[in-house]
C-alpha atoms as a PDB file:
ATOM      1  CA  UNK A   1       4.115 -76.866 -30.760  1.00  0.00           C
ATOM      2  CA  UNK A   2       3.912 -73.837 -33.192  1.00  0.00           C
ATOM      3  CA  UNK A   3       0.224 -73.709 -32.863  1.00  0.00           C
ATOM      4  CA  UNK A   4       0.921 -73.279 -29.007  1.00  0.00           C
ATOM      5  CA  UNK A   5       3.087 -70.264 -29.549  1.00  0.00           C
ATOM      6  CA  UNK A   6       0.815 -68.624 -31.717  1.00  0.00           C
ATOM      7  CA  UNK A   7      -1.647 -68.656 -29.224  1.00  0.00           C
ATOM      8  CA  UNK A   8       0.688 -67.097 -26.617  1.00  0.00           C
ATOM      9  CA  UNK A   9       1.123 -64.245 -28.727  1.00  0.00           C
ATOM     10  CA  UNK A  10      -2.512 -63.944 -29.782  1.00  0.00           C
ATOM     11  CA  UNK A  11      -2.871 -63.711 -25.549  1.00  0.00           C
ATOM     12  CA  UNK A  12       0.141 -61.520 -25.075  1.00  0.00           C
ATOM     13  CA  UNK A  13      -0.906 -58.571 -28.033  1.00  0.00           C
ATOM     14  CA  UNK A  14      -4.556 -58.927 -26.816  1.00  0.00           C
ATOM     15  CA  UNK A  15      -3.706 -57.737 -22.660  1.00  0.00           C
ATOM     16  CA  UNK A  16      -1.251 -55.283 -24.260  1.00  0.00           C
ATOM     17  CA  UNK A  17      -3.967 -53.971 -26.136  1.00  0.00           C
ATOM     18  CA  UNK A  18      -6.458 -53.901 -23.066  1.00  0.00           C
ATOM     19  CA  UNK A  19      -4.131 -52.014 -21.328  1.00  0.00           C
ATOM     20  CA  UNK A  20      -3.268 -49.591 -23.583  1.00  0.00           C
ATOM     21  CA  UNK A  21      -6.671 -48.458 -25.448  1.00  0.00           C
ATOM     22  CA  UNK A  22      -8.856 -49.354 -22.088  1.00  0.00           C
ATOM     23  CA  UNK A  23      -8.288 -45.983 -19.286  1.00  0.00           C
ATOM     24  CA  UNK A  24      -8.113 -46.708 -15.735  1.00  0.00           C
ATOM     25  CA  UNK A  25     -10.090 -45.244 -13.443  1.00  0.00           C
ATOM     26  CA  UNK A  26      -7.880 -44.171 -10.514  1.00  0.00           C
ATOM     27  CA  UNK A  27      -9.295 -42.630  -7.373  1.00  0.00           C
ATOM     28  CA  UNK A  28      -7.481 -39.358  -5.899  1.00  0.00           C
ATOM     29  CA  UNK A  29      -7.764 -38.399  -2.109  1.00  0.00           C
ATOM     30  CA  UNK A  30      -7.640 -34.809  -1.584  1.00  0.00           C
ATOM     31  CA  UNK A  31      -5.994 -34.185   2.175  1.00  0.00           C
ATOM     32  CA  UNK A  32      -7.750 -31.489   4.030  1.00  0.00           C
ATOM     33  CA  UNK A  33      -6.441 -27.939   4.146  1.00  0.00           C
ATOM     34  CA  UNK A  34      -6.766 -27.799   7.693  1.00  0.00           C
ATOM     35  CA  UNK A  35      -6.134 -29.621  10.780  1.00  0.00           C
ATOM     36  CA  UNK A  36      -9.916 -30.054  12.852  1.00  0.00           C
ATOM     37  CA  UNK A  37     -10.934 -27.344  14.756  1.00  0.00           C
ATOM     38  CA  UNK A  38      -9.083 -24.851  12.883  1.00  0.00           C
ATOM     39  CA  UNK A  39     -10.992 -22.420  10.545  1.00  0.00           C
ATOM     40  CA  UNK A  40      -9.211 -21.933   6.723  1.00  0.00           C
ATOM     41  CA  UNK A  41      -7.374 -18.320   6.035  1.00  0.00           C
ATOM     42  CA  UNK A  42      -9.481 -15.870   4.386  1.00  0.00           C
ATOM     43  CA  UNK A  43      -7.524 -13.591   1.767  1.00  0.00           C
ATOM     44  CA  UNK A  44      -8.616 -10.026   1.783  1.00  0.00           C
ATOM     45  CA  UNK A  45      -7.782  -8.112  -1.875  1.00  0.00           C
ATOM     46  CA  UNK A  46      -8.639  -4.877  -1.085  1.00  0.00           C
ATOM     47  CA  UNK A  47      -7.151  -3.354   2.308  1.00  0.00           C
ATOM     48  CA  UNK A  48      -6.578  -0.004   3.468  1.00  0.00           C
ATOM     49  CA  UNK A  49      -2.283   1.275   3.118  1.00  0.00           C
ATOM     50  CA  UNK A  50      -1.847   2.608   6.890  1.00  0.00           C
ATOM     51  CA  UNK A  51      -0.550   5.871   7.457  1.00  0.00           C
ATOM     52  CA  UNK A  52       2.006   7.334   8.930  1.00  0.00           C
ATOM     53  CA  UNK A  53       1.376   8.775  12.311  1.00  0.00           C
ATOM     54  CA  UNK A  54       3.070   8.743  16.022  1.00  0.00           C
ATOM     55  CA  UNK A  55       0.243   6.672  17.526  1.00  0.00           C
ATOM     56  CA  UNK A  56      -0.814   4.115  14.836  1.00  0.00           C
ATOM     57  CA  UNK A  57       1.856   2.031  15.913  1.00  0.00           C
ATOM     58  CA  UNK A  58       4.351   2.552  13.373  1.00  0.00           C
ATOM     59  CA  UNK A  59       8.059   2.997  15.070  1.00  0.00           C
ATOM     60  CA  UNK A  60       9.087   7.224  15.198  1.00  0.00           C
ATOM     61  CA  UNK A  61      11.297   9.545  16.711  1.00  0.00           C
ATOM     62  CA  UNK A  62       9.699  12.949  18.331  1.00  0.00           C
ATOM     63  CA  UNK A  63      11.698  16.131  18.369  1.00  0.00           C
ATOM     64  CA  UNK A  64      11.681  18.809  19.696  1.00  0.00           C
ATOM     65  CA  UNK A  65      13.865  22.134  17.983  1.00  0.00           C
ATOM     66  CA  UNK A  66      14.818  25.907  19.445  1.00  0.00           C
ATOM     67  CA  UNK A  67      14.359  28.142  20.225  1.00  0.00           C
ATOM     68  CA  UNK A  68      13.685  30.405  17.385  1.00  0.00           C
ATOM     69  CA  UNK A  69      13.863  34.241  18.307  1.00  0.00           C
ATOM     70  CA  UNK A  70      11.433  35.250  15.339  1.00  0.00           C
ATOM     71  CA  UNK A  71       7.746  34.024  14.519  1.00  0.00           C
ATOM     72  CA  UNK A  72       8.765  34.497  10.916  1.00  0.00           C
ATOM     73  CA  UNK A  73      12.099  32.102  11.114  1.00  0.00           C
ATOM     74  CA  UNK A  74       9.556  29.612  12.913  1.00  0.00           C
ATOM     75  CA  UNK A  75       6.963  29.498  10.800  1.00  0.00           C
ATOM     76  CA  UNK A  76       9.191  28.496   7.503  1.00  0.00           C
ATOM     77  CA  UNK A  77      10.947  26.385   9.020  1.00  0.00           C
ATOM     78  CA  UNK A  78       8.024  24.529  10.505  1.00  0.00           C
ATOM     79  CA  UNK A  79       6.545  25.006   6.543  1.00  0.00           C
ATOM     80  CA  UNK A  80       9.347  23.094   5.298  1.00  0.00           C
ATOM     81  CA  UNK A  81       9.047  20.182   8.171  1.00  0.00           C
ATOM     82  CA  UNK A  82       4.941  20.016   7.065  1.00  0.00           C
ATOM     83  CA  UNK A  83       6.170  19.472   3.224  1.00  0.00           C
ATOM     84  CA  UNK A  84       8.389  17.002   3.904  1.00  0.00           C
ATOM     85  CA  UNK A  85       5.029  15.196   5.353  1.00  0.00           C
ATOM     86  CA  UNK A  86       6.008  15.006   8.837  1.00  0.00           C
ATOM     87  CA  UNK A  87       3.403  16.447  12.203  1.00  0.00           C
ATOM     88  CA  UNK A  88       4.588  19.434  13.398  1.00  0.00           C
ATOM     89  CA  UNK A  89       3.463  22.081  16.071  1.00  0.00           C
ATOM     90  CA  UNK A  90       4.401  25.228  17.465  1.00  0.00           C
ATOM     91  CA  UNK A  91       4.903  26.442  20.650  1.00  0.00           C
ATOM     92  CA  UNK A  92       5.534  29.754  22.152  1.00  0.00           C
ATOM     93  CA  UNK A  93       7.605  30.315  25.420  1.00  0.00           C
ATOM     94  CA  UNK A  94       8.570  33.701  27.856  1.00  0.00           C
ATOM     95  CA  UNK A  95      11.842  33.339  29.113  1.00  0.00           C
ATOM     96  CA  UNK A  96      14.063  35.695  30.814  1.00  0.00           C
ATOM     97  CA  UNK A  97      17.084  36.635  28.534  1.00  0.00           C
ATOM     98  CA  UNK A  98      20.464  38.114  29.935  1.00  0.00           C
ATOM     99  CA  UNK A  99      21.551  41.200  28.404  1.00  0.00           C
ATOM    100  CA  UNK A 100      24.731  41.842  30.220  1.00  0.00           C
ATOM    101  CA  UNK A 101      26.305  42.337  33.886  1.00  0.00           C
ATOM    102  CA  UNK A 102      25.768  45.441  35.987  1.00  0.00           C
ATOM    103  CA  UNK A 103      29.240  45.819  38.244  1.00  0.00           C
ATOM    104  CA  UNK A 104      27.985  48.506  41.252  1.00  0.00           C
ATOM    105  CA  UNK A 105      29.081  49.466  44.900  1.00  0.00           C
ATOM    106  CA  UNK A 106      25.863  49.713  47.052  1.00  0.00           C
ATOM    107  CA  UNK A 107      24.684  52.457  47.901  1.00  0.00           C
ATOM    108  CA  UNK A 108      26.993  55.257  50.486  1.00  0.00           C
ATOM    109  CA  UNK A 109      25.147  56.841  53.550  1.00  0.00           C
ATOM    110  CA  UNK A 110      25.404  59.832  51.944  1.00  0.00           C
ATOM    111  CA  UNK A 111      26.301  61.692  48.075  1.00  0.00           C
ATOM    112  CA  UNK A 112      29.536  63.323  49.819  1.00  0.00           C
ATOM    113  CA  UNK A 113      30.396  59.541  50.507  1.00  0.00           C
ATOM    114  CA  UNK A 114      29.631  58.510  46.748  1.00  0.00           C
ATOM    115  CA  UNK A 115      31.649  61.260  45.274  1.00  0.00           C
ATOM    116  CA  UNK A 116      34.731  60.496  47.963  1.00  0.00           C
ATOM    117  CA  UNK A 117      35.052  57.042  45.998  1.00  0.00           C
ATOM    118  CA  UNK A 118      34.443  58.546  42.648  1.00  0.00           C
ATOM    119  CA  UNK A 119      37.403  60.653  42.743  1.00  0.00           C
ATOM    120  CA  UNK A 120      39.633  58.132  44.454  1.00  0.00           C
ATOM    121  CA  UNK A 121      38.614  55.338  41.560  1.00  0.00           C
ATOM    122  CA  UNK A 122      39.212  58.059  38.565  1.00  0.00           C
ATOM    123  CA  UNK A 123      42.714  58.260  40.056  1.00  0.00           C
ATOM    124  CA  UNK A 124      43.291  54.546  39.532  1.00  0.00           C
ATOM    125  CA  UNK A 125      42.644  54.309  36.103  1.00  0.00           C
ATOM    126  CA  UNK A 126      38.078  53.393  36.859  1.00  0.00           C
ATOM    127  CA  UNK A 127      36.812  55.337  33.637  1.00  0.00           C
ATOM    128  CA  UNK A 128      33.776  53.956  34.083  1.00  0.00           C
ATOM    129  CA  UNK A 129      31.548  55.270  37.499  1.00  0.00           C
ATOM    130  CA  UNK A 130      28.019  56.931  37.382  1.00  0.00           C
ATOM    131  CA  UNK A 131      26.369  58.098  40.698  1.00  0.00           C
ATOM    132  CA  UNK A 132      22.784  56.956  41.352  1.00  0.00           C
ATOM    133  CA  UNK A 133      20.804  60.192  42.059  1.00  0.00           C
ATOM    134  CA  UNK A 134      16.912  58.953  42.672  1.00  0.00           C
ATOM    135  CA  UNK A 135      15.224  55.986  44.063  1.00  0.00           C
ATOM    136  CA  UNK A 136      15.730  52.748  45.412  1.00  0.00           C
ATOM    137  CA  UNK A 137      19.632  53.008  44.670  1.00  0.00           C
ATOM    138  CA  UNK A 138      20.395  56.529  45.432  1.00  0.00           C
ATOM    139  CA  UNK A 139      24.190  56.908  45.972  1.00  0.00           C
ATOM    140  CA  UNK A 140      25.194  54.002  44.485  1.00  0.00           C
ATOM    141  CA  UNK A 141      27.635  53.957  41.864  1.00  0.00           C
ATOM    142  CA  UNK A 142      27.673  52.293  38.678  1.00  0.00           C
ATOM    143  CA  UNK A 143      30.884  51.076  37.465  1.00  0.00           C
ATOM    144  CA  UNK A 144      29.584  49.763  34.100  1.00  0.00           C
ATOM    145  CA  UNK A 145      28.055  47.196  32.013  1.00  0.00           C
ATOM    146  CA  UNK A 146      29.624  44.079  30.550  1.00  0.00           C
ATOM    147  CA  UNK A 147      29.078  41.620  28.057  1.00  0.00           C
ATOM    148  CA  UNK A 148      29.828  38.293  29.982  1.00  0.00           C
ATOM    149  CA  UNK A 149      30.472  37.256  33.602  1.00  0.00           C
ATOM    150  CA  UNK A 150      34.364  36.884  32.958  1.00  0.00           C
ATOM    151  CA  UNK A 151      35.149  40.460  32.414  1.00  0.00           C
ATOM    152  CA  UNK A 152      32.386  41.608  35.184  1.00  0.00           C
ATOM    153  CA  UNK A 153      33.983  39.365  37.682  1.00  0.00           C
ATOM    154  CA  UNK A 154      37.441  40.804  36.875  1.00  0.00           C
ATOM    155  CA  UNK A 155      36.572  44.314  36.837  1.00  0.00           C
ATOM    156  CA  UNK A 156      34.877  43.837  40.185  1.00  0.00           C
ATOM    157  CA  UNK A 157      38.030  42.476  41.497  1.00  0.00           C
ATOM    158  CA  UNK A 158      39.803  45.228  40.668  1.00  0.00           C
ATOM    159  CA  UNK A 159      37.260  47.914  42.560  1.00  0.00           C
ATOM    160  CA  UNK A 160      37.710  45.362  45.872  1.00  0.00           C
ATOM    161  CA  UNK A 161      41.609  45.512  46.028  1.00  0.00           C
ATOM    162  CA  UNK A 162      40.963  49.843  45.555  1.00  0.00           C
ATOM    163  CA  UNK A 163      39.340  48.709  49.110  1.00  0.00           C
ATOM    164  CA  UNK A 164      35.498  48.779  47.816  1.00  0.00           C
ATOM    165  CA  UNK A 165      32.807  46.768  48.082  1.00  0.00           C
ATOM    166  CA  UNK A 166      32.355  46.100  44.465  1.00  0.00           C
ATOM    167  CA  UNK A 167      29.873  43.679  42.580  1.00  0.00           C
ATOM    168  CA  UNK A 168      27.605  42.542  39.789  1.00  0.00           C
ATOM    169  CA  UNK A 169      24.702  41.231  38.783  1.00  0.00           C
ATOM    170  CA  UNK A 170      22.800  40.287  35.903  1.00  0.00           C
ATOM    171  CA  UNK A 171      20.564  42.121  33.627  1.00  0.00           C
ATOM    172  CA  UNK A 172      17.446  40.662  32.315  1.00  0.00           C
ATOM    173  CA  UNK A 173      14.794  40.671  30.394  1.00  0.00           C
ATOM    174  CA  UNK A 174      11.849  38.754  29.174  1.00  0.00           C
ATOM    175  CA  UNK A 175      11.707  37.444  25.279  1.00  0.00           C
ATOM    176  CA  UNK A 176       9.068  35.568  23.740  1.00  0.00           C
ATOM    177  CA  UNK A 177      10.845  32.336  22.027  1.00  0.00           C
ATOM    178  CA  UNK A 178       9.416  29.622  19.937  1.00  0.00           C
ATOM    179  CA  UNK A 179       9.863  26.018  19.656  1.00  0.00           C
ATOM    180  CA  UNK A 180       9.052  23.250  16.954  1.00  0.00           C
ATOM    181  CA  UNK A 181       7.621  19.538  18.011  1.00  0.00           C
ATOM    182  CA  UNK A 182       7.609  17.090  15.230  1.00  0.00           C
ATOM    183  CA  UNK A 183       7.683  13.435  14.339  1.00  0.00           C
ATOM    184  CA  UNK A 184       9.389  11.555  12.119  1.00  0.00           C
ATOM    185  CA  UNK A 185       9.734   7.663  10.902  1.00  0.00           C
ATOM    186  CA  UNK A 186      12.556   5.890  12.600  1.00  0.00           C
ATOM    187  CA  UNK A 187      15.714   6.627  11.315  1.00  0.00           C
ATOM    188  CA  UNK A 188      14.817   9.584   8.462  1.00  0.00           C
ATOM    189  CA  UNK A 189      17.510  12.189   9.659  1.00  0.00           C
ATOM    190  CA  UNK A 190      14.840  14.873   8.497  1.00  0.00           C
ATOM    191  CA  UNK A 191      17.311  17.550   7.964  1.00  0.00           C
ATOM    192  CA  UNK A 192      15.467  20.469  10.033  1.00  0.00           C
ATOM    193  CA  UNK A 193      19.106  21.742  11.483  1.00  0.00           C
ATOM    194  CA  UNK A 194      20.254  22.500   7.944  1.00  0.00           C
ATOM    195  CA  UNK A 195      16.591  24.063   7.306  1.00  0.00           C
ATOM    196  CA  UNK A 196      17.059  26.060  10.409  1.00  0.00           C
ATOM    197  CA  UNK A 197      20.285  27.977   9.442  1.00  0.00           C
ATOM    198  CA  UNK A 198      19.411  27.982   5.743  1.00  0.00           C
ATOM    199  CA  UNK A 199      16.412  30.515   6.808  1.00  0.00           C
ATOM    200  CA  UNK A 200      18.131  32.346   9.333  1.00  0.00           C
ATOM    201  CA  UNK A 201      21.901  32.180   9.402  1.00  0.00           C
ATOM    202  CA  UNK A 202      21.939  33.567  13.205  1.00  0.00           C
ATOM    203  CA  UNK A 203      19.777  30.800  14.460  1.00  0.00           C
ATOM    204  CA  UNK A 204      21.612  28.403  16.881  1.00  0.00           C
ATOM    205  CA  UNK A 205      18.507  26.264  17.550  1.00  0.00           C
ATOM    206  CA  UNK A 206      19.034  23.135  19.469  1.00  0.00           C
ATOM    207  CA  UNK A 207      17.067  19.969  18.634  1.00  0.00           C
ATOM    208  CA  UNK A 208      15.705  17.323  21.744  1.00  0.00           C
ATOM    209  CA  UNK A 209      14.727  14.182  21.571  1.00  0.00           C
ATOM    210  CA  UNK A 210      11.148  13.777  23.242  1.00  0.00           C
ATOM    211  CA  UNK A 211       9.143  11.566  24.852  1.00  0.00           C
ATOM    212  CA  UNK A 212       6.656  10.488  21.615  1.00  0.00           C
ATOM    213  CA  UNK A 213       2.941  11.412  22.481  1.00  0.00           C
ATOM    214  CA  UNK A 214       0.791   7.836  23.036  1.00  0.00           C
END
């Protein structure tokens, strides 16, 4: 009986020490990195940063700003909007500008007619009256010029309920005005108001939004 458990043990110590000291050879299936018919990623180091511009796809807003009276005011503000890295173009207009309002009574038949009304307005208080003497408007009478249509429309009131045919019109002339287009990321807020009236404190430029160019 003890010679039987000895030789258990001897058995047990000897498949311990198989196991142990002998390595096992184990076989490791690598699953594919793709399903079939599908071609692996490739990953590309070294690619190109995009830049910023209106058409390379990259979301903006387009402005446009004025008008600016002077080339000068333009062209540092539109300095200022090229620093801060942003497209920017200028563009030059002719517009007609009101300079004030001409209240007249058309022309008389005659200068005895003209100075008939003259005399009867300077005795109700008209200060203002000039008699046309040449061309197109001879015998007309000028009653003055006025800053805004309020005061022209009231003073030509006045002249009707003397009895005349009183009116006014505006005054105009052309000025060459200039206007900013730029670009800008989506939501920036480029500050080119603040620019605006820190170059010229009389500027009251107004900016657009645009249609962004494709």
């Amino acid at each position: 009986m003890r010679s039987l458990l000895m030789l258990l043990l001897l058995i047990n110590g000897a498949i311990l020490a198989f196991n142990v000291l002998v390595p096992k050879v184990r076989t490791v299936t690598v699953p594919p990195a793709t399903e079939p018919g599908i071609s692996e990623l490739e990953l590309i180091e070294d690619s190109m940063p995009v830049a910023y511009s209106s058409a390379s796809g990259v979301s903006s807003s387009c402005y446009t700003i004025g008008p600016y009276i002077t080339e000068r005011s333009t062209q540092l503000v539109m300095a200022r909007i090229r620093n801060y890295g942003l497209a920017v173009q200028m563009r030059t207009l002719e517009t007609l500008e009101t300079l004030n309002y001409l209240v007249y009574i058309p022309a008389q038949q005659n200068l005895q007619q003209a100075q008939n009304i003259v005399a009867d307005l300077k005795a109700n208080a008209v200060e203002q009256h000039l008699i046309i003497d040449e061309g197109p408007y001879r015998n007309a009478i000028s009653l003055g010029f006025f800053e805004n249509t309020e005061r022209a429309m009231r003073h030509a009131e006045y002249v009707r309920y003397l009895g005349y045919d009183a009116r006014y019109t505006e005054q105009k002339s052309r000025r060459r005005v200039f206007w900013l287009d730029y670009d800008e990321p989506l939501g920036a807020n480029t500050p080119v108001l603040a620019w605006s009236k820190a170059i010229d404190s009389t500027a009251s430029p107004q900016l657009i939004p645009r249609a962004c160019d494709k």
